[in-house]
Protein backbone atom coordinates (compact mmCIF):
# COMPACT_ATOMS: atom_id res chain seq x y z
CA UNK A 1 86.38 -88.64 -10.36
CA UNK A 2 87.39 -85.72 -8.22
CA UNK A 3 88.39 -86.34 -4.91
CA UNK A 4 86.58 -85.06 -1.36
CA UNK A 5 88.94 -83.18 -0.26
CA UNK A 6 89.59 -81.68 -3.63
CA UNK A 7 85.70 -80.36 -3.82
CA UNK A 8 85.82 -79.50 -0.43
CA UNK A 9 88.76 -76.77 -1.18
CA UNK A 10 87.14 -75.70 -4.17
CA UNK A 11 84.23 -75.13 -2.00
CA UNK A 12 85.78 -73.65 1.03
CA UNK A 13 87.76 -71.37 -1.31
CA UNK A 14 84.55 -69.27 -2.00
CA UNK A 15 83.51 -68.78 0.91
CA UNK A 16 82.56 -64.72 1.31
CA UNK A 17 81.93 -63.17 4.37
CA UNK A 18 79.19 -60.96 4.53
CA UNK A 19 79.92 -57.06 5.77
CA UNK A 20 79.47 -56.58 9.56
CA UNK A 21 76.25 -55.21 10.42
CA UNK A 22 75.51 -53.45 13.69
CA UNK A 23 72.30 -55.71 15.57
CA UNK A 24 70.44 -54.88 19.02
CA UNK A 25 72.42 -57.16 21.77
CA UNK A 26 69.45 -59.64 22.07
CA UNK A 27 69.95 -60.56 18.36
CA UNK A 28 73.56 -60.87 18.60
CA UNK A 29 73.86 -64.69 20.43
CA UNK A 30 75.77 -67.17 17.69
CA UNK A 31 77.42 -64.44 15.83
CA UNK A 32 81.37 -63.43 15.91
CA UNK A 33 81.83 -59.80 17.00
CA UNK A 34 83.13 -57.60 14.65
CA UNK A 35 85.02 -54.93 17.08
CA UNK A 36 86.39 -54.52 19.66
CA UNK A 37 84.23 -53.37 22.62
CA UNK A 38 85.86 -51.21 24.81
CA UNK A 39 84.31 -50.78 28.18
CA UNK A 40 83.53 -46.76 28.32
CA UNK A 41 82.80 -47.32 32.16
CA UNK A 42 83.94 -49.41 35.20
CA UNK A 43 81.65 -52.72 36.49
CA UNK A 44 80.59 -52.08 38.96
CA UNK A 45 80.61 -48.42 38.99
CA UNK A 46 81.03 -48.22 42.30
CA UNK A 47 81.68 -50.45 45.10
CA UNK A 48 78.91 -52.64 46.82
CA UNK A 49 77.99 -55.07 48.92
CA UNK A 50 77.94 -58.35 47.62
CA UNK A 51 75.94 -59.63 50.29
CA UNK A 52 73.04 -58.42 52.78
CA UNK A 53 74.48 -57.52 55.65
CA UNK A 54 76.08 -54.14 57.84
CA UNK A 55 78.54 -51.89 56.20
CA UNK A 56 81.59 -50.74 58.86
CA UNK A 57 84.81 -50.09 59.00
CA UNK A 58 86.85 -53.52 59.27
CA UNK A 59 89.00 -51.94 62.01
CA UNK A 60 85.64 -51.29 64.33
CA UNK A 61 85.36 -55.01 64.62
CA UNK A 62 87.82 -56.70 64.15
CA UNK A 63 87.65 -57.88 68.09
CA UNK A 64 84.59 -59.68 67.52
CA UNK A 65 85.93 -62.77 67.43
CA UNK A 66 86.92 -62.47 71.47
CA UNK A 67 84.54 -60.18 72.31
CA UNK A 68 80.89 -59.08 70.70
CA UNK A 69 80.82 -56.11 69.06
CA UNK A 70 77.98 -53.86 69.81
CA UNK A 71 77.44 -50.91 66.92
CA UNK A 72 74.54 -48.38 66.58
CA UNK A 73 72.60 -49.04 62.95
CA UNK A 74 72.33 -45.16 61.53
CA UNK A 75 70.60 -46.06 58.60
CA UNK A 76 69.83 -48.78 55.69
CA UNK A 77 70.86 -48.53 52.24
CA UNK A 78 68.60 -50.55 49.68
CA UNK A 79 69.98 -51.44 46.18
CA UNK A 80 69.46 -48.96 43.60
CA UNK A 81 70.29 -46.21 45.99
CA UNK A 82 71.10 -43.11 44.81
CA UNK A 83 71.55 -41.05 48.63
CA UNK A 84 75.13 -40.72 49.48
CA UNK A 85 75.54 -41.92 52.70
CA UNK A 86 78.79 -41.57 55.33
CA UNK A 87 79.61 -43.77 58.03
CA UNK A 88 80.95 -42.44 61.42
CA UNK A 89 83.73 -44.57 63.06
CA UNK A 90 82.18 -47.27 65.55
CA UNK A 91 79.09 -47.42 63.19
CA UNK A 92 77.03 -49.63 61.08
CA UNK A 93 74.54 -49.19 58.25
CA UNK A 94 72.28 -51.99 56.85
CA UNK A 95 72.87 -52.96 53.44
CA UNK A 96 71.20 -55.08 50.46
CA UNK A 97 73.19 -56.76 48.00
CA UNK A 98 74.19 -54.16 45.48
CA UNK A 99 73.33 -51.62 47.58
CA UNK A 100 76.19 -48.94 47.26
CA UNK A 101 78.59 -48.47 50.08
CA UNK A 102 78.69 -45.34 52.57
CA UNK A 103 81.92 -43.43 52.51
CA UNK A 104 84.36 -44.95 54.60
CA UNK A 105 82.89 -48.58 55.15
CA UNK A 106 85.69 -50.74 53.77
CA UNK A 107 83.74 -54.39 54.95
CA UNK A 108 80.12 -55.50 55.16
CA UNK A 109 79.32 -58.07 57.58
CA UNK A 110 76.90 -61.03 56.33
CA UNK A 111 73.81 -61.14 58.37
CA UNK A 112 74.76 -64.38 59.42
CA UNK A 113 77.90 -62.87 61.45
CA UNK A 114 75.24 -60.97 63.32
CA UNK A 115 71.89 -61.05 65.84
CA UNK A 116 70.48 -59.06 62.74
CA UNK A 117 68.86 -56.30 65.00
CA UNK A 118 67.84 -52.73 63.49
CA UNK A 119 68.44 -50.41 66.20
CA UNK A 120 72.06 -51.68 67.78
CA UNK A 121 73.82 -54.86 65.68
CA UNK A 122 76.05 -57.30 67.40
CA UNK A 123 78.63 -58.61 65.55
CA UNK A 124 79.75 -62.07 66.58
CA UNK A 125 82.72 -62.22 63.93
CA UNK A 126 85.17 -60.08 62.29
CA UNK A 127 85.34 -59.14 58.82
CA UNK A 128 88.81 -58.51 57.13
CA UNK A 129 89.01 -54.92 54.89
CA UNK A 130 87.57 -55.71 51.74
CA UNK A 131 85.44 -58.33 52.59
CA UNK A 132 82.14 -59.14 50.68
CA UNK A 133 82.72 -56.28 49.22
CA UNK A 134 82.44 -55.65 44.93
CA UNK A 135 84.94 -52.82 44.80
CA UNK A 136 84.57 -50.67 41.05
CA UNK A 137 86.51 -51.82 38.01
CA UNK A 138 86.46 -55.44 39.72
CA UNK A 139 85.19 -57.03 36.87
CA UNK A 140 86.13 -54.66 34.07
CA UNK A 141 87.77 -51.17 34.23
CA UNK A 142 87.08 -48.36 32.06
CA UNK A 143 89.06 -48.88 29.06
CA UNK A 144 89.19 -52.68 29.11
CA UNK A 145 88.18 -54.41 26.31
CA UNK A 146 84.54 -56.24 27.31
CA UNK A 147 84.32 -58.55 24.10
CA UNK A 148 87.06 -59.00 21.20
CA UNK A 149 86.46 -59.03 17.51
CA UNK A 150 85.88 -62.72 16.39
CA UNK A 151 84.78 -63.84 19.80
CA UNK A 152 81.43 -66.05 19.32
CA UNK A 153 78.91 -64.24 21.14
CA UNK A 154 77.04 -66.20 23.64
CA UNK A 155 75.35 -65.76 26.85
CA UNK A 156 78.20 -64.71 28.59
CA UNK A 157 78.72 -61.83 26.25
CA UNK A 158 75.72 -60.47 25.88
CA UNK A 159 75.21 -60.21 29.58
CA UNK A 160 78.68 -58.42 29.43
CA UNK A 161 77.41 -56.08 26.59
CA UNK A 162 74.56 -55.22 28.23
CA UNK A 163 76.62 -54.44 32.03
CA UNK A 164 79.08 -52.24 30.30
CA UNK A 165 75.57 -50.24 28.88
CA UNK A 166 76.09 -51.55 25.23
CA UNK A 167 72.63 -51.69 23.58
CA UNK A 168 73.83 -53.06 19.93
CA UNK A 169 77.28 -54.40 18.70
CA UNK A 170 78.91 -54.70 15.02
CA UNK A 171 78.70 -58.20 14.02
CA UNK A 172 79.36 -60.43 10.98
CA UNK A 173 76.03 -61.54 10.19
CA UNK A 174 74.42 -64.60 9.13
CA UNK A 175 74.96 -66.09 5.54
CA UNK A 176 71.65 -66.00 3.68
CA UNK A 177 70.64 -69.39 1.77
CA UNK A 178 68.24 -70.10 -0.60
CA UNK A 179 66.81 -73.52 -0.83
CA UNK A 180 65.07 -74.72 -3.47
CA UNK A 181 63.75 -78.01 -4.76
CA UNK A 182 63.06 -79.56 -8.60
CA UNK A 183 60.91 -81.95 -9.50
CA UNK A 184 57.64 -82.45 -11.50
CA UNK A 185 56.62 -85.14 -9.14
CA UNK A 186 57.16 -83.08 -6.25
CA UNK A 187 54.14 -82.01 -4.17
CA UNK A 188 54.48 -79.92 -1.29
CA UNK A 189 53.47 -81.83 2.88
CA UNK A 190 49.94 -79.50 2.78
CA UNK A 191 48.86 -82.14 0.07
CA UNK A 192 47.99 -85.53 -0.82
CA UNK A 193 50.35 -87.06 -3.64
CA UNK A 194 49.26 -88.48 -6.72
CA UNK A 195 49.92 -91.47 -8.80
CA UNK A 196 53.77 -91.31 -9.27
CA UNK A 197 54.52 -87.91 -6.72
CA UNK A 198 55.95 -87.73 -3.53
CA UNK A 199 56.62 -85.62 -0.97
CA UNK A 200 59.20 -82.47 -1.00
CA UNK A 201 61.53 -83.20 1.53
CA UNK A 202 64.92 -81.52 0.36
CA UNK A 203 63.32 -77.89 1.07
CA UNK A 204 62.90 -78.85 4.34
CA UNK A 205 65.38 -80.74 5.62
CA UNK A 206 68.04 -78.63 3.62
CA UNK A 207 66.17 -76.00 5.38
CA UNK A 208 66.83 -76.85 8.55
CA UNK A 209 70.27 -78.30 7.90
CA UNK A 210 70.81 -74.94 6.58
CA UNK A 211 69.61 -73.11 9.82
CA UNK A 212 71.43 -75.54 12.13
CA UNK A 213 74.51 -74.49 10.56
CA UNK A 214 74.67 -71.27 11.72
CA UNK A 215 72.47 -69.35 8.13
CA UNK A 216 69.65 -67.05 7.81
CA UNK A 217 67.38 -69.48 5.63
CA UNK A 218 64.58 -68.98 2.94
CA UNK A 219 62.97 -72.20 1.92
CA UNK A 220 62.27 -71.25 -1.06
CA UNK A 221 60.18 -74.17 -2.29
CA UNK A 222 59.33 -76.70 -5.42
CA UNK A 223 60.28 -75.53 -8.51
CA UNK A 224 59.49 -77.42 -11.96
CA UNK A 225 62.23 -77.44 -14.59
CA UNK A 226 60.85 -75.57 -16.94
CA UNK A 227 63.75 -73.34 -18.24
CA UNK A 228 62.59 -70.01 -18.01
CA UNK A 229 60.94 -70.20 -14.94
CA UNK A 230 63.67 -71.61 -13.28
CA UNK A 231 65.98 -69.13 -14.27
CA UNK A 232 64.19 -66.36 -13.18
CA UNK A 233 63.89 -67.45 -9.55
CA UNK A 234 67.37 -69.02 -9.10
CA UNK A 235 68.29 -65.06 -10.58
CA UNK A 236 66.43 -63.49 -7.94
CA UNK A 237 67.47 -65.68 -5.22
CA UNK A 238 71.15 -65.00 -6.38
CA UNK A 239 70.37 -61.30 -5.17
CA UNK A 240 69.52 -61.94 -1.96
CA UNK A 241 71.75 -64.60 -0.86
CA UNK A 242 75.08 -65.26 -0.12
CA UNK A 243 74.83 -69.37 -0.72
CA UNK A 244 71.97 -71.16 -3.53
CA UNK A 245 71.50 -75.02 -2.60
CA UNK A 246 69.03 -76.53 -5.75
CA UNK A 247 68.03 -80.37 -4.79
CA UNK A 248 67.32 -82.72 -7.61
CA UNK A 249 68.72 -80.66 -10.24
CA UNK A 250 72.09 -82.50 -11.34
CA UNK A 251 71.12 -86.09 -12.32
CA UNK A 252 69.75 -87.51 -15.10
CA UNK A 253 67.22 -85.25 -17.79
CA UNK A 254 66.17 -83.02 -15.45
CA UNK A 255 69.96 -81.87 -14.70
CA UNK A 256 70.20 -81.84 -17.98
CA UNK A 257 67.42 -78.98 -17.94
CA UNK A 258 68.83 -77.35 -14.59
CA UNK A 259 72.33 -77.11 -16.17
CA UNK A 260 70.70 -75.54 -19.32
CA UNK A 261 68.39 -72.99 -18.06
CA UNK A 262 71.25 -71.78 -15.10
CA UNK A 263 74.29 -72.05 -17.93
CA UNK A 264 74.12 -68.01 -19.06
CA UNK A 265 74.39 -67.44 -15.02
CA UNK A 266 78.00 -68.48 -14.25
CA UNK A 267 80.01 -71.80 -14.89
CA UNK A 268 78.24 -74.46 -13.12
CA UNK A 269 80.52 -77.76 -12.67
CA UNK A 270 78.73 -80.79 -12.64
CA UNK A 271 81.13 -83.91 -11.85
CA UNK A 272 81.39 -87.07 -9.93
CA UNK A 273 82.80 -86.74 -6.57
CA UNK A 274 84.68 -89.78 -4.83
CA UNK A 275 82.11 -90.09 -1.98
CA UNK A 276 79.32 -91.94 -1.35
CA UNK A 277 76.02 -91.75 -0.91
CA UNK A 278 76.07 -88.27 -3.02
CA UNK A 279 78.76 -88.83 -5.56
CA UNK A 280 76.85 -86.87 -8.64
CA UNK A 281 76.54 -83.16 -7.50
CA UNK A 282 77.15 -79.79 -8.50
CA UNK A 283 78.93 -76.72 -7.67
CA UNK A 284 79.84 -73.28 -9.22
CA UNK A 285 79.91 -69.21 -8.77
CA UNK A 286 76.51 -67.89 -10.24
CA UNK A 287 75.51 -63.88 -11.48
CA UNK A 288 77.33 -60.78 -10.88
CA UNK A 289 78.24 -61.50 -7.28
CA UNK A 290 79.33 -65.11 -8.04
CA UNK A 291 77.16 -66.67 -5.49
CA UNK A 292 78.23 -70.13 -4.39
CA UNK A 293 75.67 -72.39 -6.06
CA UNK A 294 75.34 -76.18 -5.34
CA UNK A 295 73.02 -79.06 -7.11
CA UNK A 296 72.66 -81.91 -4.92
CA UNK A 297 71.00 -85.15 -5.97
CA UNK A 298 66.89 -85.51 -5.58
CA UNK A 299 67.34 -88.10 -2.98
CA UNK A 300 67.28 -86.65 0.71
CA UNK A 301 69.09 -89.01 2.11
CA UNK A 302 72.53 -88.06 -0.44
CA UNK A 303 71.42 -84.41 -0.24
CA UNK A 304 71.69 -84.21 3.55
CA UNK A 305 75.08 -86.20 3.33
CA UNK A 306 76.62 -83.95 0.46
CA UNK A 307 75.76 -80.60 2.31
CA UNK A 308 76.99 -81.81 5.46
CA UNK A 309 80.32 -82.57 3.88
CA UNK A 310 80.30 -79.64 1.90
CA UNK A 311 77.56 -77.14 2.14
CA UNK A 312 77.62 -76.72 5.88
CA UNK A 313 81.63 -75.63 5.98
CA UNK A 314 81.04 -72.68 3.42
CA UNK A 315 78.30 -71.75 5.58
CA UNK A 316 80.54 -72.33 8.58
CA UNK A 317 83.55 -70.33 6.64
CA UNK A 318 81.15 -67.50 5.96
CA UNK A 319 80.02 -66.73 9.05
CA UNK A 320 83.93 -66.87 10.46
CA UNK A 321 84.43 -69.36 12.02
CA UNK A 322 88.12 -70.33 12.43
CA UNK A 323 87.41 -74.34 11.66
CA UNK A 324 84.27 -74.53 10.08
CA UNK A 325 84.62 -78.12 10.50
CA UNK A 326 82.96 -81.07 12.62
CA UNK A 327 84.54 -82.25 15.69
CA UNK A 328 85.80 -85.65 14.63
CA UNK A 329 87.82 -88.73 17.03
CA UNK A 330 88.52 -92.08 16.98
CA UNK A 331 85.75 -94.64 17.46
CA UNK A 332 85.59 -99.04 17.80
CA UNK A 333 83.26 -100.82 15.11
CA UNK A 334 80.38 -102.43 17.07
CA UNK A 335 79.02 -103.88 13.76
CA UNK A 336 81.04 -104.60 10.90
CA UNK A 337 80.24 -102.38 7.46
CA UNK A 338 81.45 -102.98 3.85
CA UNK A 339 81.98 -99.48 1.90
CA UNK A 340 81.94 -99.03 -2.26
CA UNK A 341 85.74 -99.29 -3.46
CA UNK A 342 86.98 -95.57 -4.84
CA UNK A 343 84.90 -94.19 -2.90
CA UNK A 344 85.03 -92.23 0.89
CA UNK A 345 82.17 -93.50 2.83
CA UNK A 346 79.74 -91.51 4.90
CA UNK A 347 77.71 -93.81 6.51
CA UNK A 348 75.37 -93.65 9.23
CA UNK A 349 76.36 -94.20 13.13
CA UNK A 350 75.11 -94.00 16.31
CA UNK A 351 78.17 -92.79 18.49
CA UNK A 352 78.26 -94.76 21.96
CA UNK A 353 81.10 -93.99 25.52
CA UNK A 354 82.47 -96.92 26.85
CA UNK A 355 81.01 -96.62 30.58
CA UNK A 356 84.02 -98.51 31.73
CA UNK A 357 87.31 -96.82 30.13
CA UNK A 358 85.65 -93.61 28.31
CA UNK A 359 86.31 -95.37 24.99
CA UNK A 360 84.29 -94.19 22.02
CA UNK A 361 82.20 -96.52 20.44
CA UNK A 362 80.09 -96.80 17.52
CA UNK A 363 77.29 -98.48 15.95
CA UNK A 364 76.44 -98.62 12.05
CA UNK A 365 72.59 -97.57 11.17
CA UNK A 366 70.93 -99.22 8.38
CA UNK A 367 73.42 -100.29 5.26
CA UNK A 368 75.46 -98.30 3.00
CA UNK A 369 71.91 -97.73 0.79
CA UNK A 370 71.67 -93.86 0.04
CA UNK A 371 67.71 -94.05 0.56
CA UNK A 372 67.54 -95.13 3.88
CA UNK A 373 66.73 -91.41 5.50
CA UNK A 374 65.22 -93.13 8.98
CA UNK A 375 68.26 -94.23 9.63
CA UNK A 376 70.06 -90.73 9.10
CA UNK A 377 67.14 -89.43 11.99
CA UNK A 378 68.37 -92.14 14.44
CA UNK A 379 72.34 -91.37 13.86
CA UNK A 380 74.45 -88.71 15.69
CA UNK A 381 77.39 -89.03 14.13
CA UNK A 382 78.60 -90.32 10.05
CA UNK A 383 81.24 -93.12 10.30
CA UNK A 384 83.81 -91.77 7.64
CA UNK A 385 85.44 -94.92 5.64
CA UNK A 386 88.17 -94.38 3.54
CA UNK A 387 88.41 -94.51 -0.31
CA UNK A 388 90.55 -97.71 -0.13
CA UNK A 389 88.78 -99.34 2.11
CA UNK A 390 85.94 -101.93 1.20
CA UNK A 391 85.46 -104.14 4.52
CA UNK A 392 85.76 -103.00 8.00
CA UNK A 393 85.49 -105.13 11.07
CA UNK A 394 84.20 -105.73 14.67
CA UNK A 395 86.45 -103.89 16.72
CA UNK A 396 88.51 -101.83 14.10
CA UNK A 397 88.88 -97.89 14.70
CA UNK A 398 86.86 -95.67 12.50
CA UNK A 399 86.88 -91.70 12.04
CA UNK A 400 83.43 -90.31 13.05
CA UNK A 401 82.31 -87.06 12.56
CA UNK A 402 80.06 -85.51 15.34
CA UNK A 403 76.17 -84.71 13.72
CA UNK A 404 74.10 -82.02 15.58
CA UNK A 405 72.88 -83.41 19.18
CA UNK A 406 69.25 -83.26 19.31
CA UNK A 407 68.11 -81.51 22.23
């Protein structure tokens, strides 16, 4: 039996990342930049006022805090202005937020400071030189880099993108992955199952495992085992995708089949893995590109286990991330749990803070049966047991790994 940490190198190991490609801005939020984006202007461009209030010279009132000072308004300047405007000594000119300065205004005094008048302005309080003022090349001067290669881009950096006037930006682009289930007595959720069917879950929760983790997904459906037909759809997929997860294809006859019709493709390796639930799986480099290709086992709940251990760091690899691994701490046993000997233990958890001293705290879900996929729906977090380890109790610290937060 091959250990975890063993698969999950062999795994990791093939992880290709797919060439940059150059996307529109508002496309580019959860992917790593591919350049570096150098700021071909200053932000601002020019200096502003960063509040609504009179533009002067700092020196012109600077005795406002002994005496009123009393300065003739020549003129207002809106934002978006694009009249050039100078200011006399011993004047003022109204200004909006963002509005651009007049030539030689060095200050702009908040409304507040003022009796807000149109004609004449009294100024109640001085203004240092400088003040509420956005001078150019505050934020970012020309030449600056805006956003570095292998920064994640977010809503930060898009905003940035779009202020230095970048419309697109080079990125490393989402993995594509092809999901596909197998099973005669699979019927799809748009129908009624038969005597001895049930319902295709895999495709969708893989799915959506699949697009949580960062990947472009197509869900690609039930397939039957039939040989040929098989083959010619895991082929295809194997063009257009950079990761091929087949549920219910490695156990029992139907594996068998799977293993068969796929075997010209590539060298599949089908092997016992010292985890459970999911310890029968499947994982190999399929057609010319040698696409990573997983089987996982027919039953959701050990499919959704085995590609969170495994599937979603390739996908995390791929896309760039430097740890393409879940957060994981230290965590006291509310319940106690018993775990299969040999074996590293995923089990379910609902992860708790100690209101009192911060301490993390968690709660077992269900049992250690791999069927119980409620239970998986409830937990945010999988309680990771050790291989030598077949009892844990009340009170004992556990490693738990962090599952998506549901929002």
């Amino acid at each position: 039996m091959r250990s975890v940490d063993e698969q999950l190198a062999r795994v990791v190991a093939a992880a290709v990342r797919p060439a940059p490609v150059r996307v529109a801005i508002s496309e580019a939020q959860g992917l790593l930049c591919a350049e570096e984006v150098v700021a071909e202007r200053a932000l601002p461009g020019f200096d502003q006022a960063a509040v609504d209030g009179y533009a002067v010279r700092s020196v012109d009132v600077q005795v406002a805090n002994e005496d009123p000072v009393v300065l003739p308004v020549v003129g207002e300047i809106p934002a978006g202005s694009r009249q050039p405007r100078r200011l006399q000594p011993g004047q003022a000119v109204r200004v909006a937020t963002g509005a651009p300065l007049p030539t030689l205004a060095d200050a702009v005094v908040p409304l507040g400071y003022t009796d807000g008048h149109q004609a004449k302005v009294t100024v109640q309080r001085p203004v240092p030189s400088a003040a509420y003022v956005r001078r150019t090349g505050e934020d970012v001067q020309t030449g600056d880099v805006a956003v570095r290669r292998g920064a994640s881009i977010g809503a930060a950096q898009v905003g940035l993108l779009a202020a230095v006037g970048r419309n697109k930006v080079l990125v490393h682009p989402r993995p594509r992955v092809s999901v596909i289930s197998v099973g005669e007595e699979l019927v799809d959720v748009d129908r009624t199952p038969g005597q001895g069917q049930v319902y295709d879950v895999n495709s969708y929760a893989l799915a959506a495992a699949a697009r949580d983790a960062g990947a472009e997904v197509s869900r690609v459906g039930i397939l039957s085992p039939d040989p040929r037909r098989l083959r010619e759809v895991v082929e295809g997929r194997l063009l257009l995708s950079e990761i091929v997860v087949i549920a219910g294809g490695v156990g029992g006859v139907v594996g068998d089949e799977v293993r068969a019709a796929l075997a010209d493709l590539g060298d599949l390796d089908c092997t016992r893995v010292a985890m459970h639930p999911g310890s029968v799986q499947g994982f190999g480099r399929l057609g010319p590109d040698a696409v990573p290709t997983f089987l996982l086992p027919g039953n959701p709940m050990s499919a959704l286990v085995v590609f969170e251990v495994l599937v979603r760091p390739l996908i995390r690899a791929a896309l760039g991330k430097r740890n393409p691994y879940r957060r994981t701490v230290g965590a006291r046993l509310l319940s106690p749990l018993t775990s299969t000997k040999g074996r590293r233990g995923f089990l379910r958890g609902q992860l708790l803070r100690d209101a009192d001293d911060g301490e993390y705290l968690v709660q077992p879900l269900g049992t250690s049966g791999a069927h119980l996929l409620a239970s998986l729906a409830e937990a945010n977090c999988l309680v990771v047991v050790d291989e030598d380890v077949t009892d844990v109790a009340v009170g004992d610290e556990v490693a738990v790994s962090f599952l998506a937060q549901r929002g």
